[in-house]
C-alpha atoms as a PDB file:
ATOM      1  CA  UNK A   1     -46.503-160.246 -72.322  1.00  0.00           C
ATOM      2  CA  UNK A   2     -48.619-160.808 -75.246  1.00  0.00           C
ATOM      3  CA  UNK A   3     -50.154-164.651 -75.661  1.00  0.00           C
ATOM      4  CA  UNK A   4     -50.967-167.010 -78.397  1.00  0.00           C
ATOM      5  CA  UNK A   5     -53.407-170.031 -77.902  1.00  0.00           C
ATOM      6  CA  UNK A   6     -50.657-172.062 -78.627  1.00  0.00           C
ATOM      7  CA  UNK A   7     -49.152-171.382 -75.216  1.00  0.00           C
ATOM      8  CA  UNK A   8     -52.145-173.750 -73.367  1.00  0.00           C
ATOM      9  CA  UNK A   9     -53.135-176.460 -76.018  1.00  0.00           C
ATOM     10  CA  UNK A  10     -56.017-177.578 -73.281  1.00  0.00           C
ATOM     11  CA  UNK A  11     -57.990-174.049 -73.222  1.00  0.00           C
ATOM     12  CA  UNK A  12     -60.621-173.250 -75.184  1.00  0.00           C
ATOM     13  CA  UNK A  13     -59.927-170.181 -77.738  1.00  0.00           C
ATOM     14  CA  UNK A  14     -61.131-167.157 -77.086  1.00  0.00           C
ATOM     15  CA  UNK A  15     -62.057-166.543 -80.797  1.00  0.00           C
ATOM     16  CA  UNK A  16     -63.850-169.594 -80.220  1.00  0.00           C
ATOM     17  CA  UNK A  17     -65.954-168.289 -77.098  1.00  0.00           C
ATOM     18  CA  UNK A  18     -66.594-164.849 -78.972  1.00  0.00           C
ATOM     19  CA  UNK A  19     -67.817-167.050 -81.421  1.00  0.00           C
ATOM     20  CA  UNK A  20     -70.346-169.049 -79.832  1.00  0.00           C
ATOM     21  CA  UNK A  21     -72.067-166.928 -77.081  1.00  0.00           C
ATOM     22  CA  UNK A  22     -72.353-164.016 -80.236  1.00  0.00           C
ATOM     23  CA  UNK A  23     -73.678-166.409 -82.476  1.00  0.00           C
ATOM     24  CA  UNK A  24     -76.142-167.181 -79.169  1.00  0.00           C
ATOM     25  CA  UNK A  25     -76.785-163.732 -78.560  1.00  0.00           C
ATOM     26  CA  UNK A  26     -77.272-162.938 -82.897  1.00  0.00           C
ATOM     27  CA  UNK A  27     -79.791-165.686 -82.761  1.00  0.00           C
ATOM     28  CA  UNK A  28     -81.771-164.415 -79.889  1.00  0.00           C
ATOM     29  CA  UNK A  29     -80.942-167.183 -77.322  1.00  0.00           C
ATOM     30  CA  UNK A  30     -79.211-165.026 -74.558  1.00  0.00           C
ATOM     31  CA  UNK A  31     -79.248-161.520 -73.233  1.00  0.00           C
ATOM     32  CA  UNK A  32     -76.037-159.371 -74.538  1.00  0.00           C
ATOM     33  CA  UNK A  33     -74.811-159.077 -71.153  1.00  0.00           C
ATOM     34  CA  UNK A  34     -75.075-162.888 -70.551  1.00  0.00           C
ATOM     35  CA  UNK A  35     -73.085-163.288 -73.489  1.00  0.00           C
ATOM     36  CA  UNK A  36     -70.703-160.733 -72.876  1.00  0.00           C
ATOM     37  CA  UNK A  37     -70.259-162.442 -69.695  1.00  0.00           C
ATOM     38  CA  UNK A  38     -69.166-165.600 -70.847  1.00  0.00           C
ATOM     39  CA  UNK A  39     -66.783-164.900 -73.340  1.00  0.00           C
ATOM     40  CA  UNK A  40     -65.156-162.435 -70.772  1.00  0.00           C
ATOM     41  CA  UNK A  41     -64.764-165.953 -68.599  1.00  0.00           C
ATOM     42  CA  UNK A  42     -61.517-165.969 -65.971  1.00  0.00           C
ATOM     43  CA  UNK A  43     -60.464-162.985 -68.021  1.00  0.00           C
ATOM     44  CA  UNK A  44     -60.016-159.459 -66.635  1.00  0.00           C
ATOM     45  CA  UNK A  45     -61.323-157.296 -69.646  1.00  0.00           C
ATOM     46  CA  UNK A  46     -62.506-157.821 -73.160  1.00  0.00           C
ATOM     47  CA  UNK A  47     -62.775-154.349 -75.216  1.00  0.00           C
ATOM     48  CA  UNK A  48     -63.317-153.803 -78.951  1.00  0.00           C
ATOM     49  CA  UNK A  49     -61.404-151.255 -81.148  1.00  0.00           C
ATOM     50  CA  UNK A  50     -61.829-150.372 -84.769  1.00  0.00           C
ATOM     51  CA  UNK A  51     -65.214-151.129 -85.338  1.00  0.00           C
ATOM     52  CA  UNK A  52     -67.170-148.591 -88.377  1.00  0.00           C
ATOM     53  CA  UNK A  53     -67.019-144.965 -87.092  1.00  0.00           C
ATOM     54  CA  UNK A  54     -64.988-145.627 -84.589  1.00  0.00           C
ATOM     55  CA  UNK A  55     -62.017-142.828 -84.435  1.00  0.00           C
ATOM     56  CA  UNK A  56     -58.597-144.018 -83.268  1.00  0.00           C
ATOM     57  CA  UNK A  57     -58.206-145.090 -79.988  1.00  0.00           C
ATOM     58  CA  UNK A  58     -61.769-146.149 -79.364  1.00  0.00           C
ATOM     59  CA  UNK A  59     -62.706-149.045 -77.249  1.00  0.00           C
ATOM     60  CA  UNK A  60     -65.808-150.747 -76.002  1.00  0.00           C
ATOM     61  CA  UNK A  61     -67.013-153.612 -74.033  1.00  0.00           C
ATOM     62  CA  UNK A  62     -67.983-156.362 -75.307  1.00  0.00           C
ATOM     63  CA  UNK A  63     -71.861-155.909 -74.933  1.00  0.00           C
ATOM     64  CA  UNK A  64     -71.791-152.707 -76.740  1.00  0.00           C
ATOM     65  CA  UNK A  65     -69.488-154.298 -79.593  1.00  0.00           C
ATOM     66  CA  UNK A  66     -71.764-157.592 -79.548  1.00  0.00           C
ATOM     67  CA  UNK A  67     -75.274-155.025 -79.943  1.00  0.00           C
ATOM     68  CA  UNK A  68     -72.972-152.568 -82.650  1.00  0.00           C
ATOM     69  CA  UNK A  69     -72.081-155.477 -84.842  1.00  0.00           C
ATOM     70  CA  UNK A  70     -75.838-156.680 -84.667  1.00  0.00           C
ATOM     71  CA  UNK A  71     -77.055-153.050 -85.806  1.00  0.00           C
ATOM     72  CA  UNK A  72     -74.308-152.596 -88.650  1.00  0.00           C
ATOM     73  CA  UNK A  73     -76.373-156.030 -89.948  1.00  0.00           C
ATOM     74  CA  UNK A  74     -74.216-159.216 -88.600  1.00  0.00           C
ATOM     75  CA  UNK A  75     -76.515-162.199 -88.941  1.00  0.00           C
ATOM     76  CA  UNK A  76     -73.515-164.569 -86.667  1.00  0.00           C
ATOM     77  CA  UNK A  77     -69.789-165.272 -86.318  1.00  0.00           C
ATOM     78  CA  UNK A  78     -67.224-167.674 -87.644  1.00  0.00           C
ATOM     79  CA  UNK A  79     -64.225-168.979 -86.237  1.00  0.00           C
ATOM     80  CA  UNK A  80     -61.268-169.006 -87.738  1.00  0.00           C
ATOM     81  CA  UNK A  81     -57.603-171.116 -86.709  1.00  0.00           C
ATOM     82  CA  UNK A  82     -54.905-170.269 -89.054  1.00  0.00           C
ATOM     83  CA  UNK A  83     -50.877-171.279 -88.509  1.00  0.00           C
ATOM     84  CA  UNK A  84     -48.226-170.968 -91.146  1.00  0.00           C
ATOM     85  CA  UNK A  85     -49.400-172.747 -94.678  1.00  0.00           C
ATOM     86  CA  UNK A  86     -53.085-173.143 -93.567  1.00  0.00           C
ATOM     87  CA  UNK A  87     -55.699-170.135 -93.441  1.00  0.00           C
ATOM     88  CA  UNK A  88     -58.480-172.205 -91.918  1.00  0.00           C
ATOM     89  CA  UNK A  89     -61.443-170.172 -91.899  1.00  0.00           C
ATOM     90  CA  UNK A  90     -60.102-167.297 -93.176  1.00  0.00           C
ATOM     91  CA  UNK A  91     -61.033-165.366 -96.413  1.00  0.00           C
ATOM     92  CA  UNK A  92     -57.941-162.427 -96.998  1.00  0.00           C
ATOM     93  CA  UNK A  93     -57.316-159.794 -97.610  1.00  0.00           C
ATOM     94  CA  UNK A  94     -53.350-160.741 -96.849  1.00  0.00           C
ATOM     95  CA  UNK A  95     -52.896-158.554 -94.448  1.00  0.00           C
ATOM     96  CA  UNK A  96     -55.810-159.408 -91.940  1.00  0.00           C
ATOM     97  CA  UNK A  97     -54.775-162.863 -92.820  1.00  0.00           C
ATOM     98  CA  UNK A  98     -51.137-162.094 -91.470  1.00  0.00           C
ATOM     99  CA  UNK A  99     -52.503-160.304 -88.148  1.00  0.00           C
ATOM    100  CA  UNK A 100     -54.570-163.633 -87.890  1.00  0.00           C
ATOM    101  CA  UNK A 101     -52.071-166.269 -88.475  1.00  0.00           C
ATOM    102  CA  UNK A 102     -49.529-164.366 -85.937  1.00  0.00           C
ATOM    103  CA  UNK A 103     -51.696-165.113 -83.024  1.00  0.00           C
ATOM    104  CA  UNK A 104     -53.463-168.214 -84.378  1.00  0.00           C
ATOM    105  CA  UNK A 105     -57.177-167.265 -83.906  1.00  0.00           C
ATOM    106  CA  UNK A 106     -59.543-164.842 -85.856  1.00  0.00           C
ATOM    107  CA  UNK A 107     -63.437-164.318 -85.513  1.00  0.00           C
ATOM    108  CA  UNK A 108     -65.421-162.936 -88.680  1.00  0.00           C
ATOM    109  CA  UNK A 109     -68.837-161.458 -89.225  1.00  0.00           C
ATOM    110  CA  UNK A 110     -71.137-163.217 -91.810  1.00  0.00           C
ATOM    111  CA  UNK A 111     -72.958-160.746 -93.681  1.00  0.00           C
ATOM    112  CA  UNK A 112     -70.261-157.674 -92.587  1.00  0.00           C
ATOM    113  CA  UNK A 113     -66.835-157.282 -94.184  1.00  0.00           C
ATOM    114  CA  UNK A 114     -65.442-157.613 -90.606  1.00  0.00           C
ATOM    115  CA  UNK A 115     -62.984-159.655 -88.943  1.00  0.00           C
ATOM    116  CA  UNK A 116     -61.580-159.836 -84.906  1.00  0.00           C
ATOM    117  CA  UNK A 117     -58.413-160.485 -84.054  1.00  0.00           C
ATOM    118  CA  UNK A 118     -57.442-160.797 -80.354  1.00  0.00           C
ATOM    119  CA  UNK A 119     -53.959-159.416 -78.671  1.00  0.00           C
ATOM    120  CA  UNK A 120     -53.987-161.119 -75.672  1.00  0.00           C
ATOM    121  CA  UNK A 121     -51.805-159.651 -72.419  1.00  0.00           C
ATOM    122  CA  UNK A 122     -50.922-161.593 -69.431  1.00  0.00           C
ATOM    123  CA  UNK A 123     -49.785-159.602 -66.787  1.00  0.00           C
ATOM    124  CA  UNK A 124     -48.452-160.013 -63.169  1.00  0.00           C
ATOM    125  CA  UNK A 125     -46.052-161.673 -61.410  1.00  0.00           C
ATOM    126  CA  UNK A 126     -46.358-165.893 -61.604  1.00  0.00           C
ATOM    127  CA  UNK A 127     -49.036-166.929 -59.447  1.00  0.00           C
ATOM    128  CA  UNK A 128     -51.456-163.563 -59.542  1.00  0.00           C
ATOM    129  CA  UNK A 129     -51.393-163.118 -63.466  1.00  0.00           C
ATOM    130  CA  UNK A 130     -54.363-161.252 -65.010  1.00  0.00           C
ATOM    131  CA  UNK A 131     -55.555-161.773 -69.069  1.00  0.00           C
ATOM    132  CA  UNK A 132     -56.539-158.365 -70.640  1.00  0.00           C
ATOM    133  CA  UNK A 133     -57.888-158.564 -74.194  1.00  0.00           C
ATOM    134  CA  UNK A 134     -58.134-156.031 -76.853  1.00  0.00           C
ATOM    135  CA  UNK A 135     -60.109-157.497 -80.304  1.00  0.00           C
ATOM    136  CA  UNK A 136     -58.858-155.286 -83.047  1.00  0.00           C
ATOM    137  CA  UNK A 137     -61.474-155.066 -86.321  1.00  0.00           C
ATOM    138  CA  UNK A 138     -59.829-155.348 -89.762  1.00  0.00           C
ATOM    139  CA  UNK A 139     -61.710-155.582 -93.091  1.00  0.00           C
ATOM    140  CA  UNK A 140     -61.981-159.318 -94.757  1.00  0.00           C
ATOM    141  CA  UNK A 141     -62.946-160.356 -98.348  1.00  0.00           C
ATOM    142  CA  UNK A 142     -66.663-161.809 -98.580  1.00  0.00           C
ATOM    143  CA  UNK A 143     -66.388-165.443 -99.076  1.00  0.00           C
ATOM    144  CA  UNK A 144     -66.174-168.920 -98.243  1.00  0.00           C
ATOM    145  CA  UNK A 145     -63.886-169.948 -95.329  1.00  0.00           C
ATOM    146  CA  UNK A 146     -60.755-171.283 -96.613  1.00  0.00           C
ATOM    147  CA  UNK A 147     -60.377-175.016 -95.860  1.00  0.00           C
ATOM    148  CA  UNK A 148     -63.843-175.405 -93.198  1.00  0.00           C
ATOM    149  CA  UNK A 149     -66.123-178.173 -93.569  1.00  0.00           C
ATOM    150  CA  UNK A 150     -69.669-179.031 -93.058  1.00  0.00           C
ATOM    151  CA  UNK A 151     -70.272-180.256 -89.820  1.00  0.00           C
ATOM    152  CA  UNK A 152     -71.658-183.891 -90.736  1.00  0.00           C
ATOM    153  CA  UNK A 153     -67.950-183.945 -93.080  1.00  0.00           C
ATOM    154  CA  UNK A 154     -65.918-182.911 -90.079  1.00  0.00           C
ATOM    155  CA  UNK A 155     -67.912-185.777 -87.619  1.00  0.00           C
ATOM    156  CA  UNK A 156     -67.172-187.899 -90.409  1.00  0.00           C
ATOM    157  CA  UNK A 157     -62.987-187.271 -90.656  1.00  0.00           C
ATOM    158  CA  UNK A 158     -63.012-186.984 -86.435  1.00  0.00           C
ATOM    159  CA  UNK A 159     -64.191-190.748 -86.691  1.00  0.00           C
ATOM    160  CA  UNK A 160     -61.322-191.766 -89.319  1.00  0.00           C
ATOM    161  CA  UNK A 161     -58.836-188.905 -87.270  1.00  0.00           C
ATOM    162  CA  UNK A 162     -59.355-190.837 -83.879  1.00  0.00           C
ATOM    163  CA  UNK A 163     -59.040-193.999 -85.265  1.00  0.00           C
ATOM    164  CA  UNK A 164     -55.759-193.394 -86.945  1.00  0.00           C
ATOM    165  CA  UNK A 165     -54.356-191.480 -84.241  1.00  0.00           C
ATOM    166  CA  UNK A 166     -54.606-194.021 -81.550  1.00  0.00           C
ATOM    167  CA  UNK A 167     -53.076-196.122 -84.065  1.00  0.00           C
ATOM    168  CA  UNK A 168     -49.920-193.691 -84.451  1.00  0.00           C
ATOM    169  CA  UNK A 169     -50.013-193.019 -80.308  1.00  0.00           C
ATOM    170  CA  UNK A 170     -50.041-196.253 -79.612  1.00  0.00           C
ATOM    171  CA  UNK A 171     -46.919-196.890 -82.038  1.00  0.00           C
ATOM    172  CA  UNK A 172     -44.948-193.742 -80.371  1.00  0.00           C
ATOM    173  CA  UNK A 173     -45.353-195.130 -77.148  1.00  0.00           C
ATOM    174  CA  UNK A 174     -47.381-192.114 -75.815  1.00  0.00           C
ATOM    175  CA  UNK A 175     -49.275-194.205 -73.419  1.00  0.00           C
ATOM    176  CA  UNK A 176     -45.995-195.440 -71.853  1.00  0.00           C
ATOM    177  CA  UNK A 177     -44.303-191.661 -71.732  1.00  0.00           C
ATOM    178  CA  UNK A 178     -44.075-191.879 -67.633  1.00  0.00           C
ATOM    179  CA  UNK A 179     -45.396-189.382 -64.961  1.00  0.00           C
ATOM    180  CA  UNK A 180     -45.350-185.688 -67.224  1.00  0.00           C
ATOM    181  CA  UNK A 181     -47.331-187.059 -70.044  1.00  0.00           C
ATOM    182  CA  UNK A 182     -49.881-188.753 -67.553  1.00  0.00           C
ATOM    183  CA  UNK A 183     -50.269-185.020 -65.564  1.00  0.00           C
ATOM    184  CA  UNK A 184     -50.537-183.626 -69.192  1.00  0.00           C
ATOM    185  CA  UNK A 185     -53.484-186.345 -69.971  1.00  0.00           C
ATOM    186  CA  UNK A 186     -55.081-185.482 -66.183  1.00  0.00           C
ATOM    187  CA  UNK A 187     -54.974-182.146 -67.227  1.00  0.00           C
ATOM    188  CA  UNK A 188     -56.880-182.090 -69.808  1.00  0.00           C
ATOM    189  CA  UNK A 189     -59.559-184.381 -68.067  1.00  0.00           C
ATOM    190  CA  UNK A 190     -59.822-182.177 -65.744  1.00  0.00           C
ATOM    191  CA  UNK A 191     -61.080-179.237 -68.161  1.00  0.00           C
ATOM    192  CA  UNK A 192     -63.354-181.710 -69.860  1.00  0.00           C
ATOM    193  CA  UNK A 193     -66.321-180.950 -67.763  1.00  0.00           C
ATOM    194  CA  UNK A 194     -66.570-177.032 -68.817  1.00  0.00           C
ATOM    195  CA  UNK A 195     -69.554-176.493 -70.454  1.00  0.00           C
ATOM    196  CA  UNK A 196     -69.027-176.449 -74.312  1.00  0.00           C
ATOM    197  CA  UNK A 197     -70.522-174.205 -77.212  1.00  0.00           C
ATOM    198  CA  UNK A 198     -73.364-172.000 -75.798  1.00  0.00           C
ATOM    199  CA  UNK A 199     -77.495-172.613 -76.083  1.00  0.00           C
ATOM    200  CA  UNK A 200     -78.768-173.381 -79.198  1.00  0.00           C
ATOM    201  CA  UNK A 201     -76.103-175.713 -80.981  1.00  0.00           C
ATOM    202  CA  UNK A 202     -76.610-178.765 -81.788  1.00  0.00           C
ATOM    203  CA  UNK A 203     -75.809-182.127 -79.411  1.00  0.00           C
ATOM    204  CA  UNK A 204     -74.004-182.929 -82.973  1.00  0.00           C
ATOM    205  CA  UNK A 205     -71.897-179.765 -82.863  1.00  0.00           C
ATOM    206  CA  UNK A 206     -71.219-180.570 -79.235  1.00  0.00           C
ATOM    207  CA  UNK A 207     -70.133-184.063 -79.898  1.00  0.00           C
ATOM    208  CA  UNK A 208     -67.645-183.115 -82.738  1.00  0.00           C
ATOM    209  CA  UNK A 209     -66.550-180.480 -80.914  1.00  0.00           C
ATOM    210  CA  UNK A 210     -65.727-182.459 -77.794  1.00  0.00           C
ATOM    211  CA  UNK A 211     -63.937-185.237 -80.259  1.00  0.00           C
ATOM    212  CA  UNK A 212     -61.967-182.564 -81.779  1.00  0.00           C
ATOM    213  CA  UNK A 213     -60.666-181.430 -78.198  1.00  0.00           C
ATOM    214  CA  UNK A 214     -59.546-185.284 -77.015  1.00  0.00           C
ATOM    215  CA  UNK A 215     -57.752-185.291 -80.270  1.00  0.00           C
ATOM    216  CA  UNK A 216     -56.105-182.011 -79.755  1.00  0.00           C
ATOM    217  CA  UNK A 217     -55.346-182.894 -76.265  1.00  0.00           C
ATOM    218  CA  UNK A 218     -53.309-186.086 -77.147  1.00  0.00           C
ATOM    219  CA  UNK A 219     -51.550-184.934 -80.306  1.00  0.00           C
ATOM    220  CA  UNK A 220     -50.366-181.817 -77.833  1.00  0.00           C
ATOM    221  CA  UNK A 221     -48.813-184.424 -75.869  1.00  0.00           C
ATOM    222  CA  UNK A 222     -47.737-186.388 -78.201  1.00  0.00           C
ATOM    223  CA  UNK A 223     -45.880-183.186 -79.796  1.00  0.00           C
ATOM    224  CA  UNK A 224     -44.458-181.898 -76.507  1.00  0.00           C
ATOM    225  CA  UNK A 225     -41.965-184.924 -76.694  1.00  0.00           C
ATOM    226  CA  UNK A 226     -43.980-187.480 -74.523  1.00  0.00           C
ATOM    227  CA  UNK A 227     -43.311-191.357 -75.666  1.00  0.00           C
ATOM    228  CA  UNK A 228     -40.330-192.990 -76.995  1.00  0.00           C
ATOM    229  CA  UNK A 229     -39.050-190.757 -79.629  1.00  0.00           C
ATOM    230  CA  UNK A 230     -36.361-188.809 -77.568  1.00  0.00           C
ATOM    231  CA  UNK A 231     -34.032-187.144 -80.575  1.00  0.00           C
ATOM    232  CA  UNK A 232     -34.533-184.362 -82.463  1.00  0.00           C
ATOM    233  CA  UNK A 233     -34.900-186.494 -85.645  1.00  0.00           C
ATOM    234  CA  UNK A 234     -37.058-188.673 -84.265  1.00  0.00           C
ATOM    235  CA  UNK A 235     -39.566-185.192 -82.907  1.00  0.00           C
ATOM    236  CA  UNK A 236     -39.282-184.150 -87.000  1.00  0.00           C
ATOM    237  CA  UNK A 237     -40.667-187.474 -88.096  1.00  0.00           C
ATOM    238  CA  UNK A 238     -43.418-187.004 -85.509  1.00  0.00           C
ATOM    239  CA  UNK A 239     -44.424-183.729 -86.111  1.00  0.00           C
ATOM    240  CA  UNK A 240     -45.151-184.806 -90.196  1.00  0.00           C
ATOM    241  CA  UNK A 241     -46.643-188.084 -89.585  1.00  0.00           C
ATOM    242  CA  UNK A 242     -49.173-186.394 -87.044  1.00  0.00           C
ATOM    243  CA  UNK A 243     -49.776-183.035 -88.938  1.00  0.00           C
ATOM    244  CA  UNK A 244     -52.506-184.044 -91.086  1.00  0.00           C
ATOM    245  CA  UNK A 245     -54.761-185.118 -87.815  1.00  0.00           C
ATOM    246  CA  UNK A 246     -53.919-181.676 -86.057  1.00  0.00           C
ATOM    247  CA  UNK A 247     -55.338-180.337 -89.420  1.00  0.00           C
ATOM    248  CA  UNK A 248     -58.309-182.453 -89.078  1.00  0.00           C
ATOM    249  CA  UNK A 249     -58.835-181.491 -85.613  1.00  0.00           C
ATOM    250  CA  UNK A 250     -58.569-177.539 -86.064  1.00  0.00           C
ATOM    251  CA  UNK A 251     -61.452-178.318 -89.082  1.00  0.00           C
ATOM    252  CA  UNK A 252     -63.529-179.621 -86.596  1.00  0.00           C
ATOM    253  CA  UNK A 253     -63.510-177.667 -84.562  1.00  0.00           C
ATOM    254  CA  UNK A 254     -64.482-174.568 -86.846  1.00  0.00           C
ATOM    255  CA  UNK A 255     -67.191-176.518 -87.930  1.00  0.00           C
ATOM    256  CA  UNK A 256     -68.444-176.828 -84.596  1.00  0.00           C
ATOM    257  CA  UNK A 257     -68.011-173.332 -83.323  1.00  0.00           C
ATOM    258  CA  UNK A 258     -69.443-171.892 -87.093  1.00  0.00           C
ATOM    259  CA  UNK A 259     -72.410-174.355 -86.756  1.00  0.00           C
ATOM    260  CA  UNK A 260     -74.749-172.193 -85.157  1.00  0.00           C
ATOM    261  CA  UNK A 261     -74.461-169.416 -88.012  1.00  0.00           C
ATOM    262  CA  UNK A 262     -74.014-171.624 -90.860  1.00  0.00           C
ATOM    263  CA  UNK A 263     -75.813-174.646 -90.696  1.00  0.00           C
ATOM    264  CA  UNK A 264     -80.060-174.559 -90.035  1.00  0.00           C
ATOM    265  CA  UNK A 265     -81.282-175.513 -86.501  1.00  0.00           C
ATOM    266  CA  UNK A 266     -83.796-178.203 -86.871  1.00  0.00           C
END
């Protein structure tokens, strides 16, 4: 069964975890396997296919795709979180763009004309279920990120974002959903203590990153039908009057994953 991040609002992308630990290990700041280590996390495999002179049906681990990318000249990583209508952080061609947007998460190579895109596989019966991922390189267009902002711009919309959404929670009646939207909430508290990014970002990358999440987190609820609204009307109204904060939420947090290779470490 192939899985989107969509399916578990509260956990951290993988795109996002390639992301950080290889800008981390580009930079110098951790040993490959280290890296490799971490963005491998609960999962049971991470391999690599398609990379430059690779012949079909080649796959590696993720240290040896992490060390290739750094020899073909890869000076870090950016995240990308596209849905339907909004390529964030992506720069085309169309069709790596599709394969992106399909699974909601990309990872591309500054300085390379290559892009990552995970197909992830649970497997098992419910209860023993084991994640196998395969990242499969495409060729992207050199240029900006579509729709990403700097990371002082995205700190500055979270501040607006989380002020306007507890405004619009509070007015859905989130707070007062009952017992499945308060396990939703503990949920995600519970996953708030995992360590975020990976050494050398920023405590600003951290915060806005960690902002972005809590936002996330409560619009997921908000969006999986806890409050007052109850009809399907009333769920369509929702969804537009708190898609322009999800937005500003997924901008964040590419700024604070792309940090690290895009902004200078003071």
């Amino acid at each position: 069964m192939l899985a989107t991040p969509a399916d578990n609002p509260y956990e951290e992308p993988r795109s996002g975890r390639l992301t950080a630990w290889g800008n981390a290990l580009l930079a110098g700041l951790v040993p490959p396997d280290n890296a490799a280590a971490a963005v491998l996390g609960e999962d049971e495999t991470h391999r690599v296919t398609g990379l430059p002179g690779d012949t079909d049906g080649d796959e590696h681990g993720l240290t040896w795709a992490l060390g290739r990318l750094r020899v073909l000249g890869a000076k870090g990583l950016r995240l990308a979180l596209p849905d339907a209508g909004h390529p964030l952080g992506l720069t085309g061609p169309a069709e790596f763009n599709t394969r992106a947007m399909g699974v909601g998460e990309a990872v591309l190579a500054v300085g390379l004309p290559i892009g990552l895109v995970p197909e992830i596989e649970v497997y098992g019966p419910a209860g023993d279920q084991g994640t196998r991922v395969l990242w499969r390189c495409g060729t992207v267009n050199d240029g900006p990120p579509a729709g990403v902002p700097s990371l002082h711009e995205a700190e500055r919309e979270l501040t607006d974002g989380l002020r306007e959404a507890t405004l619009l929670l509070t007015r859905l009646d989130v707070a007062g959903a009952g017992p499945e939207a308060l396990r939703a909430l503990e949920a995600y508290r519970r996953r708030g203590h995992a360590e975020l990014l990976a050494p050398g970002y920023s405590p600003r990358a951290v915060r806005v990153l960690e902002s972005a999440r809590q936002i996330s987190a409560l619009l997921a609820i908000a969006l999986g039908g806890h409050g007052a609204a109850v009809s399907a009307s009333e769920m369509a109204a929702r969804r537009e009057v708190l898609a322009p904060l999800v937005q500003t939420a997924r901008r964040a947090q590419i700024a604070a994953y792309n940090s690290l290779a895009d902004e200078p470490r003071g």
